[in-house]
Protein backbone atom coordinates (compact mmCIF):
# COMPACT_ATOMS: atom_id res chain seq x y z
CA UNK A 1 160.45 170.57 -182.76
CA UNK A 2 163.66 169.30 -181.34
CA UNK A 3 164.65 165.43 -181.13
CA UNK A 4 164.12 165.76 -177.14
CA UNK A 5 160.68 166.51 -177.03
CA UNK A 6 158.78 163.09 -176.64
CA UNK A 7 156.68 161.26 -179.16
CA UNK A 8 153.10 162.54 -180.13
CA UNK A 9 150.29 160.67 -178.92
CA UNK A 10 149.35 159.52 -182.28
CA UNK A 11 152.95 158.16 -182.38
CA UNK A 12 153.06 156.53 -179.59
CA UNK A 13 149.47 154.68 -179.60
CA UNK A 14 150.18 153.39 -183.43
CA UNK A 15 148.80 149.68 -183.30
CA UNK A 16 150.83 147.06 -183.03
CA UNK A 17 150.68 144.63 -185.57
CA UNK A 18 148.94 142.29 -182.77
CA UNK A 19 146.73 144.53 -182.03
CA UNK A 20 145.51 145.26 -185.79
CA UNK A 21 145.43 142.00 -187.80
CA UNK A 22 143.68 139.46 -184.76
CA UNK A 23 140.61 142.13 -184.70
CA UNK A 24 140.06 141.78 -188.45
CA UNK A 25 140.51 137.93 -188.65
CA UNK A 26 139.64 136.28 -185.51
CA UNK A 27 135.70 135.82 -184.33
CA UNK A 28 134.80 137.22 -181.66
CA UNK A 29 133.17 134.58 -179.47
CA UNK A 30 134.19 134.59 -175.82
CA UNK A 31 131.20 135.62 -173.36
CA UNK A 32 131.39 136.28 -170.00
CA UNK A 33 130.45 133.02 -169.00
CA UNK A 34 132.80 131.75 -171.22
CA UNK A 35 135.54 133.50 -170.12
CA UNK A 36 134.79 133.05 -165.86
CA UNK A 37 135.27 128.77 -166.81
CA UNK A 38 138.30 129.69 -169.08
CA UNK A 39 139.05 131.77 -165.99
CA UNK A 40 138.94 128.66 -163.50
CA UNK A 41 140.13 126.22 -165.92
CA UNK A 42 143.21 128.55 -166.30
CA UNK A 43 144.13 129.08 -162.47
CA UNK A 44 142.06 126.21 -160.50
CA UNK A 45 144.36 123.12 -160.01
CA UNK A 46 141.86 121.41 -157.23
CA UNK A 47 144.82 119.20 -157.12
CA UNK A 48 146.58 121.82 -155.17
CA UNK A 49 143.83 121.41 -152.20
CA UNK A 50 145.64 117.93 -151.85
CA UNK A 51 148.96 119.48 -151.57
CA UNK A 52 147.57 122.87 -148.95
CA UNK A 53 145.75 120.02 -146.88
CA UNK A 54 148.98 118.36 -146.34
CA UNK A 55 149.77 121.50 -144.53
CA UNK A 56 146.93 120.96 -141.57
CA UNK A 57 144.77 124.24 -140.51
CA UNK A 58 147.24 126.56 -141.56
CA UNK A 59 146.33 126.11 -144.61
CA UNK A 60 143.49 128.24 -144.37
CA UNK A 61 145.24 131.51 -143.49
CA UNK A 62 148.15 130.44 -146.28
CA UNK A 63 144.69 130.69 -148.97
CA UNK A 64 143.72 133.71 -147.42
CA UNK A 65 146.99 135.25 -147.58
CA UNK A 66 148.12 134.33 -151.18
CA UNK A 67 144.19 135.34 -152.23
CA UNK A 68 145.09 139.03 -150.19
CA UNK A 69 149.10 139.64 -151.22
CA UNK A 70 148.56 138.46 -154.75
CA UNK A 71 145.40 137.12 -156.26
CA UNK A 72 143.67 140.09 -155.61
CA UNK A 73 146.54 142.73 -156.74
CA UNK A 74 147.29 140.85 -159.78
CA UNK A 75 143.28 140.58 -160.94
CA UNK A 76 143.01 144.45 -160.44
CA UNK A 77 146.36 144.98 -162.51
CA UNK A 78 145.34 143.17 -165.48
CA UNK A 79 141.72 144.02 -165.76
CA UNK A 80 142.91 148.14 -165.84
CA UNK A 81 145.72 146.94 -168.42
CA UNK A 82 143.22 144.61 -170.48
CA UNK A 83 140.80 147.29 -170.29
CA UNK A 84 143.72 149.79 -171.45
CA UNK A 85 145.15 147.72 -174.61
CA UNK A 86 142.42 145.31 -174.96
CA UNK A 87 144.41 143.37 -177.58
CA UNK A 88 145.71 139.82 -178.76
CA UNK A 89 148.35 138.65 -176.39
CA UNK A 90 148.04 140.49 -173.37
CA UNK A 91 150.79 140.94 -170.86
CA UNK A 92 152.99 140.99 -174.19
CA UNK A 93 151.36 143.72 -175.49
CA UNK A 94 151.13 145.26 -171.95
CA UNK A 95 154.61 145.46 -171.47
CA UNK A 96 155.94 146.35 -175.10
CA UNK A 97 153.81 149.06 -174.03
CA UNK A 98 155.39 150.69 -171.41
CA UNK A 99 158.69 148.61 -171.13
CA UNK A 100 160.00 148.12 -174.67
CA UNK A 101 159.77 145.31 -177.63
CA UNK A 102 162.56 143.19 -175.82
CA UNK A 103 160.75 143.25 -172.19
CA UNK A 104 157.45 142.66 -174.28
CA UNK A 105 159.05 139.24 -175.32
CA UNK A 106 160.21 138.66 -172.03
CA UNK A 107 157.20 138.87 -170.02
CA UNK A 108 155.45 137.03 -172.74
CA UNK A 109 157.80 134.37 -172.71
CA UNK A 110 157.42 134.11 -169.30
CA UNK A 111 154.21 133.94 -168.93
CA UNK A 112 153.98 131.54 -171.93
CA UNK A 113 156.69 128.74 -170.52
CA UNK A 114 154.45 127.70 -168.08
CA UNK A 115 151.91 125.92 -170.27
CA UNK A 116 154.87 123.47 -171.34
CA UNK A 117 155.96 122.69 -167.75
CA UNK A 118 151.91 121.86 -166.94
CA UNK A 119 151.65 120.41 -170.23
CA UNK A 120 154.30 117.94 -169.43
CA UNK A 121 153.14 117.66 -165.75
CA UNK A 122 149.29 117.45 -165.56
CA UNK A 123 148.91 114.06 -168.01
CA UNK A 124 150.55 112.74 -164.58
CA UNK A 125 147.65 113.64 -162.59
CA UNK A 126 145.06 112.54 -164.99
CA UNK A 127 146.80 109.50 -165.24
CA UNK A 128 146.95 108.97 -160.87
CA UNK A 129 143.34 110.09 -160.65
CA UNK A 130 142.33 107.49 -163.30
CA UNK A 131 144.74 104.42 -161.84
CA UNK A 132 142.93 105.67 -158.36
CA UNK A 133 139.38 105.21 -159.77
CA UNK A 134 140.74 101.28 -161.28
CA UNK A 135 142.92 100.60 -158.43
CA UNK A 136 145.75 100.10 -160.27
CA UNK A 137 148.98 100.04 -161.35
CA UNK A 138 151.91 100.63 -163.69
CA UNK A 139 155.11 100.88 -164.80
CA UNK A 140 157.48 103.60 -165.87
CA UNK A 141 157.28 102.87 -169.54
CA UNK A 142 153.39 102.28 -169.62
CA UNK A 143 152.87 105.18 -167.45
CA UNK A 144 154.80 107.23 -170.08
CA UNK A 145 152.96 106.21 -172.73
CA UNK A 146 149.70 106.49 -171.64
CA UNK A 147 150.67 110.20 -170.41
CA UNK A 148 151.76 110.86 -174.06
CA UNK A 149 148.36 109.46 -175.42
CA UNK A 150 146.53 112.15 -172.94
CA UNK A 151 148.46 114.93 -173.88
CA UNK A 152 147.85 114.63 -177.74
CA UNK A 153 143.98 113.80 -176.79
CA UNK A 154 144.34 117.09 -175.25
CA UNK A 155 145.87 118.66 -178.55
CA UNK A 156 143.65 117.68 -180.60
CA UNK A 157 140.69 118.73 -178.41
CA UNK A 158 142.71 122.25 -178.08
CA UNK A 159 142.71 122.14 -182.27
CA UNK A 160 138.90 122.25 -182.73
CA UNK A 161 136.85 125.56 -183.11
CA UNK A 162 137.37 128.30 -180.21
CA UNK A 163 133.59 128.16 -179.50
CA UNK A 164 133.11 124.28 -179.66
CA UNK A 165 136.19 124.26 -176.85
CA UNK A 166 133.72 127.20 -175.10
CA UNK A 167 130.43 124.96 -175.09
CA UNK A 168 132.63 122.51 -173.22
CA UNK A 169 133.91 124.71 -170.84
CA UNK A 170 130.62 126.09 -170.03
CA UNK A 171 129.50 122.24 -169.31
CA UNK A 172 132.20 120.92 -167.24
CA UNK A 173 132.74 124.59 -165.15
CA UNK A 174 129.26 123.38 -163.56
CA UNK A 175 130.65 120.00 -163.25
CA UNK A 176 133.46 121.27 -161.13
CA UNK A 177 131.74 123.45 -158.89
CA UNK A 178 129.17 120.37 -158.42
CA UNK A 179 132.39 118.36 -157.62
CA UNK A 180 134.00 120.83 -155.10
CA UNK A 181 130.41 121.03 -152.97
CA UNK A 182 130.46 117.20 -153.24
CA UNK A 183 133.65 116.79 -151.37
CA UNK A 184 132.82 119.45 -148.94
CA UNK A 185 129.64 118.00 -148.07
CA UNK A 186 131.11 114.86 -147.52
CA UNK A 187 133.95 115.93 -145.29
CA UNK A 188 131.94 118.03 -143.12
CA UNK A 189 129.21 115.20 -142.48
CA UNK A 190 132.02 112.86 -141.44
CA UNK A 191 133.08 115.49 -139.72
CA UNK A 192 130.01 115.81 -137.50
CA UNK A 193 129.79 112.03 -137.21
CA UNK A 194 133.83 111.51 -136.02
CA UNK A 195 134.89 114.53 -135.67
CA UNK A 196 137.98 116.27 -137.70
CA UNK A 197 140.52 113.40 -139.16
CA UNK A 198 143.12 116.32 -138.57
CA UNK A 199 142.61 118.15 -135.41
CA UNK A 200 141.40 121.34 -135.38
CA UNK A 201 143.38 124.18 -133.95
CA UNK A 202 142.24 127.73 -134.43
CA UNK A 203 145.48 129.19 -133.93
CA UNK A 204 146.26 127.60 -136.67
CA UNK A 205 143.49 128.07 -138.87
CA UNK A 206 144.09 131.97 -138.09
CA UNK A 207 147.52 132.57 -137.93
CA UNK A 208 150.36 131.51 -140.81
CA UNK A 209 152.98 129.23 -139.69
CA UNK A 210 155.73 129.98 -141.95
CA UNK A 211 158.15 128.31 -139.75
CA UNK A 212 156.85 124.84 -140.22
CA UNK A 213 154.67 125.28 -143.07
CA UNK A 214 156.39 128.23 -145.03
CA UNK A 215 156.65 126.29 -148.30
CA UNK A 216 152.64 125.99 -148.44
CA UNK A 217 152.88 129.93 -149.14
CA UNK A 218 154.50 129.05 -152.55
CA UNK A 219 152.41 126.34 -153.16
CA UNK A 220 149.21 128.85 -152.47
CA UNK A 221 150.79 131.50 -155.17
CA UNK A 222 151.51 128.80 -157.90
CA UNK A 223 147.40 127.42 -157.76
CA UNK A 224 146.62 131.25 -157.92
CA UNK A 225 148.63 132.25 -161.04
CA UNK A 226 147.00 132.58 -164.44
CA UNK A 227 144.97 135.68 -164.02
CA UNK A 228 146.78 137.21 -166.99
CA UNK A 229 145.93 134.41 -169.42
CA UNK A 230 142.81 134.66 -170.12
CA UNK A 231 143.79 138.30 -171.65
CA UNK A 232 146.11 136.43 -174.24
CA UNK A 233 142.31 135.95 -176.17
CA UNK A 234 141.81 139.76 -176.11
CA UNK A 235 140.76 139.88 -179.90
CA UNK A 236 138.15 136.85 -179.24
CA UNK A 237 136.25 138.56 -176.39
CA UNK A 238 132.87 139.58 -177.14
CA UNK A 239 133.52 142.65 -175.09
CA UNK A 240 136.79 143.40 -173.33
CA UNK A 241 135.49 146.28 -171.14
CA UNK A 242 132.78 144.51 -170.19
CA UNK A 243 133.51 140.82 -169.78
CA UNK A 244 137.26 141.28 -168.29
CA UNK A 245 136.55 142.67 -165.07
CA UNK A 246 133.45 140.40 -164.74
CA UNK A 247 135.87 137.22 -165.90
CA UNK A 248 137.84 138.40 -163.05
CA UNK A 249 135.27 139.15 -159.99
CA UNK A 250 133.29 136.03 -160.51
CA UNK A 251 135.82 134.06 -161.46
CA UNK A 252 137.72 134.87 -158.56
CA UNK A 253 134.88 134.44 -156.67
CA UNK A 254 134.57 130.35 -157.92
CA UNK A 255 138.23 129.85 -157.64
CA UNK A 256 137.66 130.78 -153.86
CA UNK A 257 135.11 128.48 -153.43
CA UNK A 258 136.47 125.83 -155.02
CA UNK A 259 140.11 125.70 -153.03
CA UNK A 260 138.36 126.63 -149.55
CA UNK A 261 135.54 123.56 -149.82
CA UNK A 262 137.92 121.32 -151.16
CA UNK A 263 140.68 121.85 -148.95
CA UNK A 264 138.32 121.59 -145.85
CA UNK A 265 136.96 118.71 -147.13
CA UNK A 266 139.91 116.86 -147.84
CA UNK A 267 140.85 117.91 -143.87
CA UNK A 268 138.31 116.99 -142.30
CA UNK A 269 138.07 112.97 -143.71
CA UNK A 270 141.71 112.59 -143.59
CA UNK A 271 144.40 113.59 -140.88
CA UNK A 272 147.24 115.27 -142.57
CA UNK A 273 150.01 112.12 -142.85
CA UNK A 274 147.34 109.97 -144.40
CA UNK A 275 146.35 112.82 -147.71
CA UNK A 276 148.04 112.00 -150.91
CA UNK A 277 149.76 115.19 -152.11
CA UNK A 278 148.01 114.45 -155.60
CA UNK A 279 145.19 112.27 -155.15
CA UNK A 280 143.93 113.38 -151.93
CA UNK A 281 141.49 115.38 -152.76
CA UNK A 282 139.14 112.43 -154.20
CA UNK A 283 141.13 109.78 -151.92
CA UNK A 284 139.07 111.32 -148.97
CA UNK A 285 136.32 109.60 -150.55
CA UNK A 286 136.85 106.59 -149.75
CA UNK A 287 136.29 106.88 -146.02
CA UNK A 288 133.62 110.17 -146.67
CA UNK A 289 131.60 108.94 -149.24
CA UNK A 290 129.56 105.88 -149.84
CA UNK A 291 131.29 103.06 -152.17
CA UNK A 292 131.73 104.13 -155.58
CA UNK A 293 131.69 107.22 -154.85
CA UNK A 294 135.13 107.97 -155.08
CA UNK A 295 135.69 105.84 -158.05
CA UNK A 296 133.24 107.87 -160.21
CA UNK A 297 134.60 111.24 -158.76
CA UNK A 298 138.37 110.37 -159.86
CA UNK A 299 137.12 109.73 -163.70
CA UNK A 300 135.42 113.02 -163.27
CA UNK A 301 137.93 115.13 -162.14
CA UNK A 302 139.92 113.27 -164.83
CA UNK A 303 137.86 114.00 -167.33
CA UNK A 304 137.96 118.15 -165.61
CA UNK A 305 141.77 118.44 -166.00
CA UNK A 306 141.62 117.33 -169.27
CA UNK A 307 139.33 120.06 -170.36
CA UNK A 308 141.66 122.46 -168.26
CA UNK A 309 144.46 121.53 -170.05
CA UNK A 310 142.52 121.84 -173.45
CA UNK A 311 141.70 125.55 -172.08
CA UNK A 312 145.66 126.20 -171.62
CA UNK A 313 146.52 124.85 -174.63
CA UNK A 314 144.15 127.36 -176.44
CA UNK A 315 144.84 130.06 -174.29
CA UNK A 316 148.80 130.04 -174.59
CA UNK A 317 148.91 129.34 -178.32
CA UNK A 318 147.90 132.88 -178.93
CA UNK A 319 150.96 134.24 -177.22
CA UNK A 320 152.91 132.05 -179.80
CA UNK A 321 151.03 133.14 -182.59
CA UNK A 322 151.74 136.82 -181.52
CA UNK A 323 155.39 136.23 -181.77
CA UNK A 324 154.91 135.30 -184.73
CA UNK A 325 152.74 138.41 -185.69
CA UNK A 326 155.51 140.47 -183.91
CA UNK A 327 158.48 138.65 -186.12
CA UNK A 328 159.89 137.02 -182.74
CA UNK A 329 159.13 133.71 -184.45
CA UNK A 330 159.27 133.02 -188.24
CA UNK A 331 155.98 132.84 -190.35
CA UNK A 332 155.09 128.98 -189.66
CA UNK A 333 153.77 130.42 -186.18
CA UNK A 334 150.93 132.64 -187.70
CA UNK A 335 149.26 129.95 -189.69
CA UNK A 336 145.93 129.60 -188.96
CA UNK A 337 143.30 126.91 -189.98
CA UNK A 338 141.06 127.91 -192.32
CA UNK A 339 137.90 126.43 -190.80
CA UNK A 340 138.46 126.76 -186.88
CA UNK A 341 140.86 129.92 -187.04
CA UNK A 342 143.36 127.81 -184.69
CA UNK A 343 147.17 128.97 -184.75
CA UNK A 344 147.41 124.60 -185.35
CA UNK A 345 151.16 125.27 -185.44
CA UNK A 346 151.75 127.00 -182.08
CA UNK A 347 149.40 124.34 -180.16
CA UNK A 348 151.14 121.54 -182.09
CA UNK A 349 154.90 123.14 -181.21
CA UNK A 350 153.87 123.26 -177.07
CA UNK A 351 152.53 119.98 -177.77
CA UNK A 352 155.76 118.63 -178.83
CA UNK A 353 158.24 120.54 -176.78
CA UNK A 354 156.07 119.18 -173.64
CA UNK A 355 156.20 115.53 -175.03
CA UNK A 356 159.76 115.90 -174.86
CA UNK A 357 160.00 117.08 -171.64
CA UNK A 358 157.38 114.25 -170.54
CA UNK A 359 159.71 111.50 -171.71
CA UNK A 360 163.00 112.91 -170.43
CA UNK A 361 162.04 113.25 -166.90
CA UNK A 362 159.52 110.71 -166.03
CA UNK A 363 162.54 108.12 -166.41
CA UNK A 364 164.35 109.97 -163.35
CA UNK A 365 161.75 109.79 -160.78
CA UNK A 366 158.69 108.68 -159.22
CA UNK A 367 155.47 110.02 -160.72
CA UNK A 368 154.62 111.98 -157.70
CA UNK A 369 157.65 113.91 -157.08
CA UNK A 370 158.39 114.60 -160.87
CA UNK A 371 154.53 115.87 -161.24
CA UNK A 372 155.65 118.30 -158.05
CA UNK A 373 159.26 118.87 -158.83
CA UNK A 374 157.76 120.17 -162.35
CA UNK A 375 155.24 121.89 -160.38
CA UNK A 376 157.72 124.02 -158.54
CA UNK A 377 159.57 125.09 -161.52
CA UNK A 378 155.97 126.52 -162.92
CA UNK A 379 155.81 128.22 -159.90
CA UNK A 380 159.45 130.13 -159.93
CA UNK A 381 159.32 130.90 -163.44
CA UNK A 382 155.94 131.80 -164.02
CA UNK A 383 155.44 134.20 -160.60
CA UNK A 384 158.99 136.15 -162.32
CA UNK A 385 155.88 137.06 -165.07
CA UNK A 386 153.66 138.67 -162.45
CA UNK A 387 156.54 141.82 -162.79
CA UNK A 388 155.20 142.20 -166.29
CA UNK A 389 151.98 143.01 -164.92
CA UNK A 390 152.53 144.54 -161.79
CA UNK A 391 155.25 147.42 -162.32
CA UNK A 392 153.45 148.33 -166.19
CA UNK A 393 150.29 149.54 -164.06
CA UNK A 394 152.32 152.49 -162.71
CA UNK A 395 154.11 153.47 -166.00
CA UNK A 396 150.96 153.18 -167.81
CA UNK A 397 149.34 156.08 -165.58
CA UNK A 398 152.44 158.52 -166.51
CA UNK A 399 153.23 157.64 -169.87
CA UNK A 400 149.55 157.70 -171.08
CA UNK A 401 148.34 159.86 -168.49
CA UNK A 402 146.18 161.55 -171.54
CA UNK A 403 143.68 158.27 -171.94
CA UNK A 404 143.35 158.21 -168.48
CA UNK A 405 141.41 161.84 -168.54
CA UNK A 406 139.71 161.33 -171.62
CA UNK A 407 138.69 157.80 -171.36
CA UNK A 408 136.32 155.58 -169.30
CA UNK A 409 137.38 152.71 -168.07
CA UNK A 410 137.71 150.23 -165.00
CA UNK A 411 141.27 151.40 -163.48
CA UNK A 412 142.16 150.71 -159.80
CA UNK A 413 140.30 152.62 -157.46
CA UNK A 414 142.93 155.35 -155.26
CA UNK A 415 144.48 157.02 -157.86
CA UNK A 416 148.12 156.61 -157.52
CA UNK A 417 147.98 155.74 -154.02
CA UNK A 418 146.02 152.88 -154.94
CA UNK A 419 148.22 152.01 -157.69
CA UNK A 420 151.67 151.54 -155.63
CA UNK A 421 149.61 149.62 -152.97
CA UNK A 422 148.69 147.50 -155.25
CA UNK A 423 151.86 147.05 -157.16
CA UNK A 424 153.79 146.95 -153.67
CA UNK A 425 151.71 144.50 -151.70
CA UNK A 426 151.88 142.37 -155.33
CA UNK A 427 155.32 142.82 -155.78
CA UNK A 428 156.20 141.65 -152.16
CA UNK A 429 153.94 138.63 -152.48
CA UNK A 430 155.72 137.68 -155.51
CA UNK A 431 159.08 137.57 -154.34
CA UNK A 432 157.61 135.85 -151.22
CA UNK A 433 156.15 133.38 -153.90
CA UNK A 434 159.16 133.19 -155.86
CA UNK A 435 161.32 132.45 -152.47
CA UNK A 436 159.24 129.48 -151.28
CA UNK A 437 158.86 128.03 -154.58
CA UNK A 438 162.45 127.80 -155.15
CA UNK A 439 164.37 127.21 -151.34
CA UNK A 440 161.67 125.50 -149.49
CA UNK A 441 160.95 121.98 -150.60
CA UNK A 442 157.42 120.85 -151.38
CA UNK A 443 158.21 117.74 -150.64
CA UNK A 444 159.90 117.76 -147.41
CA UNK A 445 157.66 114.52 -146.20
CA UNK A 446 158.80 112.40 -148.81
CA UNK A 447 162.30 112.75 -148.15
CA UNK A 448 163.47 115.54 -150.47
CA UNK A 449 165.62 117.98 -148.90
CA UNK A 450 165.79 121.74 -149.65
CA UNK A 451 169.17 121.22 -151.37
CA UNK A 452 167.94 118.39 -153.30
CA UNK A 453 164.71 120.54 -154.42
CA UNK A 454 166.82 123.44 -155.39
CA UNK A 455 168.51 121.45 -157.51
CA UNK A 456 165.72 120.29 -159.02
CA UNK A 457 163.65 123.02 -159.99
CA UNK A 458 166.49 125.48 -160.37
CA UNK A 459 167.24 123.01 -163.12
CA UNK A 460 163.81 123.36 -164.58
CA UNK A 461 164.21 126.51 -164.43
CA UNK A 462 166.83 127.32 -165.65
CA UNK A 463 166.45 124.67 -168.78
CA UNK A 464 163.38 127.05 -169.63
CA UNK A 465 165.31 130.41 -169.28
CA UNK A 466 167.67 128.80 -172.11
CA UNK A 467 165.15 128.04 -173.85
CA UNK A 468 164.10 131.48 -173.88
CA UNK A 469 167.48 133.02 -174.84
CA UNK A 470 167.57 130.18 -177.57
CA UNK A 471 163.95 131.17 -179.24
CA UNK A 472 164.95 134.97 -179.07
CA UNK A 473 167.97 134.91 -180.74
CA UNK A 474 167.13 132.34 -183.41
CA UNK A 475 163.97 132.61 -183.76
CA UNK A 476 164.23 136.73 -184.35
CA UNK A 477 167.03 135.97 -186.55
CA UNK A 478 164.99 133.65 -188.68
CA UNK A 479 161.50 135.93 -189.12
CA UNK A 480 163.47 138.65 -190.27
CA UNK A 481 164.45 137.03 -193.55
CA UNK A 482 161.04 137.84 -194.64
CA UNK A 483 159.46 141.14 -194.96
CA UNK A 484 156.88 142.52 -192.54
CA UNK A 485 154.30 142.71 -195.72
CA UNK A 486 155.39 138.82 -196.83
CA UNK A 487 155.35 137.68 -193.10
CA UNK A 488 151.41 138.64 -193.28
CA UNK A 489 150.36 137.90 -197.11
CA UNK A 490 149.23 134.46 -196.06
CA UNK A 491 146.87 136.08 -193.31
CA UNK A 492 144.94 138.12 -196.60
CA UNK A 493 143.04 135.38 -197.62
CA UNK A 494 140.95 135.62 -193.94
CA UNK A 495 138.25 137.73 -194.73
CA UNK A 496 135.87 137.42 -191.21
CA UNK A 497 132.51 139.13 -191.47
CA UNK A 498 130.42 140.92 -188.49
CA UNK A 499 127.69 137.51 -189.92
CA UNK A 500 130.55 134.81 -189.27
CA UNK A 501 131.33 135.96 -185.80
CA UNK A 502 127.58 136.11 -184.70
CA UNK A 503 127.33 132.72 -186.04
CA UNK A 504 130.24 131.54 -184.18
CA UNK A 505 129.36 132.72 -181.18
CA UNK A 506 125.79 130.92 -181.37
């Protein structure tokens, strides 16, 4: 045998160290059901139907679009990777897979940063949706604080037993698709009584205007992105081959729903230059509904977010706690609590890199266009991670072309055909995505210029790519200083039997 000749199989499928010591430790407790609200919690930011309706009736064919270019490409790509490497950590593990260890950081990285920028974001929401349902007000420093307070209530939810945080899930996904019916139904009857508060067109409820309205195409692709996430929980699924592509047809299927009513809804009460890019989903309301309905709405959608952000904060500490496993980030990372089997110090680490975020720029702006300035550097950075998800799909199918033929699995239908479609349509919609996230500005009505937006969330962005660079260098640099056997010792002491996971998942 010659150095040329490439590696065995057996060589080249040896588990990763993420892929071995999560299955032995973790319980496995994430059904299907489960997983479809994680699913929606993950991607479904109702708030965004606010922000489309601001568009008029071309929103519509913006959804339809960003559900067609991307949404659906992406969901197909990670179910046949999941389903491939159905291990802790996902699109990490996905592209250390067929990219390399350094790309496998990369793409998890980027997929990770988002969860600090929405950490440090969303408290803003809960907060507007809350001072909507009290009609009130605050000030910069009170606003701050009471942001901070929600974020930490949201860590410490995030800190409590995997399938405690699922029975909640489970409770408040039908809460949420009870709300999104609510404000359809009250749109469209005040619809029928007045007719549409913004006029309806149906050239432009068929046909994209990108010239006035190109910027709502971003703004589609960030409330769409996620799909990957749920993946990061690979070890903790009941079934990966089973519940994955499930998690992603019906949860697709919700998060659908749930921007199309709402969006139509928010329309039809309120013409375009009277919808509050945040609150405007619930603000319709007022003139929909009957009085107090709009009040007790705003708590619960409140209340929703907070659960959402629970779910993210759960979600995206296991990509941590696989750097950790993968010595990109020293021991401290893999500690787990011996009770809930939490990675506590990866959800307390996002929770304290967002605070700081939170506190530096809230003083800068108003609360609106920070939540949205914020929003739009989510969107760049974290559509950059659909690559590491899209272009794996076709390296996969040549570089482990032999588990294709002897294994069954859910791949994408069209052999290789159907594989570059997919990854090409995808692809395109991404850099579409990535375009009007970063040179068209979101908020264009308010005042804010596309120079002054560029500025703005190329900053963001940028802040989180050094960030990056910063936890690569250093942080590799510190976890190797310990051994690869005295990085794990700690992890021995976990000793989860097939009785402890049935019980958990009860």
């Amino acid at each position: 045998m010659t150095q040329t000749e490439p590696a065995a199989p057996a060589d080249r499928d040896k588990l990763m160290t993420t892929e071995l010591v999560p299955e032995q430790i973790l319980p496995k407790v994430m059904s299907t059901f489960g997983l479809t609200a994680a699913y929606v919690f993950i991607i479904c930011w109702i708030t965004g139907s606010s922000v489309m309706a601001t568009g008029g009736w071309t929103a519509i064919p913006m959804w339809v679009l960003g559900i067609l270019t991307f949404l659906i490409p992406a969901g197909m790509a990670v179910v046949e990777l999941g389903n491939l490497w159905p291990g802790q950590g996902g699109v990490y593990i996905w592209a250390t897979r067929t990219m390399g260890e350094t790309w496998g950081f990369i793409g998890g990285y980027l997929s990770w940063v988002p969860v600090i920028l929405n950490a440090a974001s969303s408290p803003a929401v809960v907060l507007s949706f809350l001072l909507l349902a009290f009609h009130s007000e605050l000030g910069v420093t009170a606003s701050v604080i009471l942001q901070l307070v929600i974020l930490w209530t949201v860590i410490g939810l995030a800190l409590a037993k995997l399938s405690a945080s699922q029975r909640i899930m489970n409770v408040v996904f039908v809460v949420f698709g009870i709300l999104a019916l609510t404000i359809f139904v009250c749109g469209l009857l005040f619809a029928v009584k007045n007719g549409s508060a913004t006029p309806f067109s149906w050239q432009e409820a068929i046909v994209p205007n990108f010239a006035v309205a190109g910027f709502l195409y971003g703004t589609v692709l960030l409330y769409l992105l996620g799909v990957e996430t749920p993946y990061n929980m690979g070890a903790e699924f009941l079934s990966v081959r089973k519940s994955g592509p499930r998690m992603i047809l019906w949860g697709s299927a919700a998060l659908v729903a749930i921007y199309l009513l709402t969006t139509l809804g928010t329309m039809m009460a309120l013409p375009t230059d009277e919808i509050d890019a945040v609150t405007g989903v619930i603000g319709m309301l007022d003139v929909a509904g009957f009085p107090g309905l709009m009040e007790i709405c705003a708590i619960v959608l409140a209340l929703i977010i907070v659960v959402a952000l629970m779910t993210y904060q759960v979600a995206y500490s296991r990509l941590i706690f696989v750097s950790g496993l993968e010595r990109h980030l020293p021991r401290i990372f893999t500690h787990l609590n011996p009770r809930t089997r939490n990675p506590v110090s990866a959800i307390l680490i996002q929770g304290v890199i967002s605070s700081l975020i939170l506190v530096g720029l809230y003083s800068q702006s108003s609360l609106v266009n920070t939540t949205i300035f914020l929003q739009g550097g989510l969107s760049t950075v974290w559509l950059i991670s659909g690559f590491f998800f899209l272009f794996p799909v076709i390296i996969a199918r040549k570089k482990y072309a032999d588990r294709y033929e002897n294994e069954t699995f859910w791949r994408i239908p069209g052999g290789m055909v159907g594989v570059w479609i997919t990854v090409i349509v995808g692809t395109i919609g991404t850099i579409g995505g990535i375009y009007y996230s970063f040179a068209k500005s979101w908020l264009a009505s308010s005042g804010v210029g596309d120079a002054e937006w560029m500025m703005w969330v190329g900053s963001i962005s940028l802040a989180m790519v050094a960030l990056g660079v910063i936890v690569y260098f250093f942080g590799r640099r510190s976890a190797h200083k310990t051994s690869q056997d005295d990085a794990l010792a700690h992890l021995a002491v976990f000793d989860l039997t097939k009785t402890e996971t049935e019980e958990t998942a009860k």
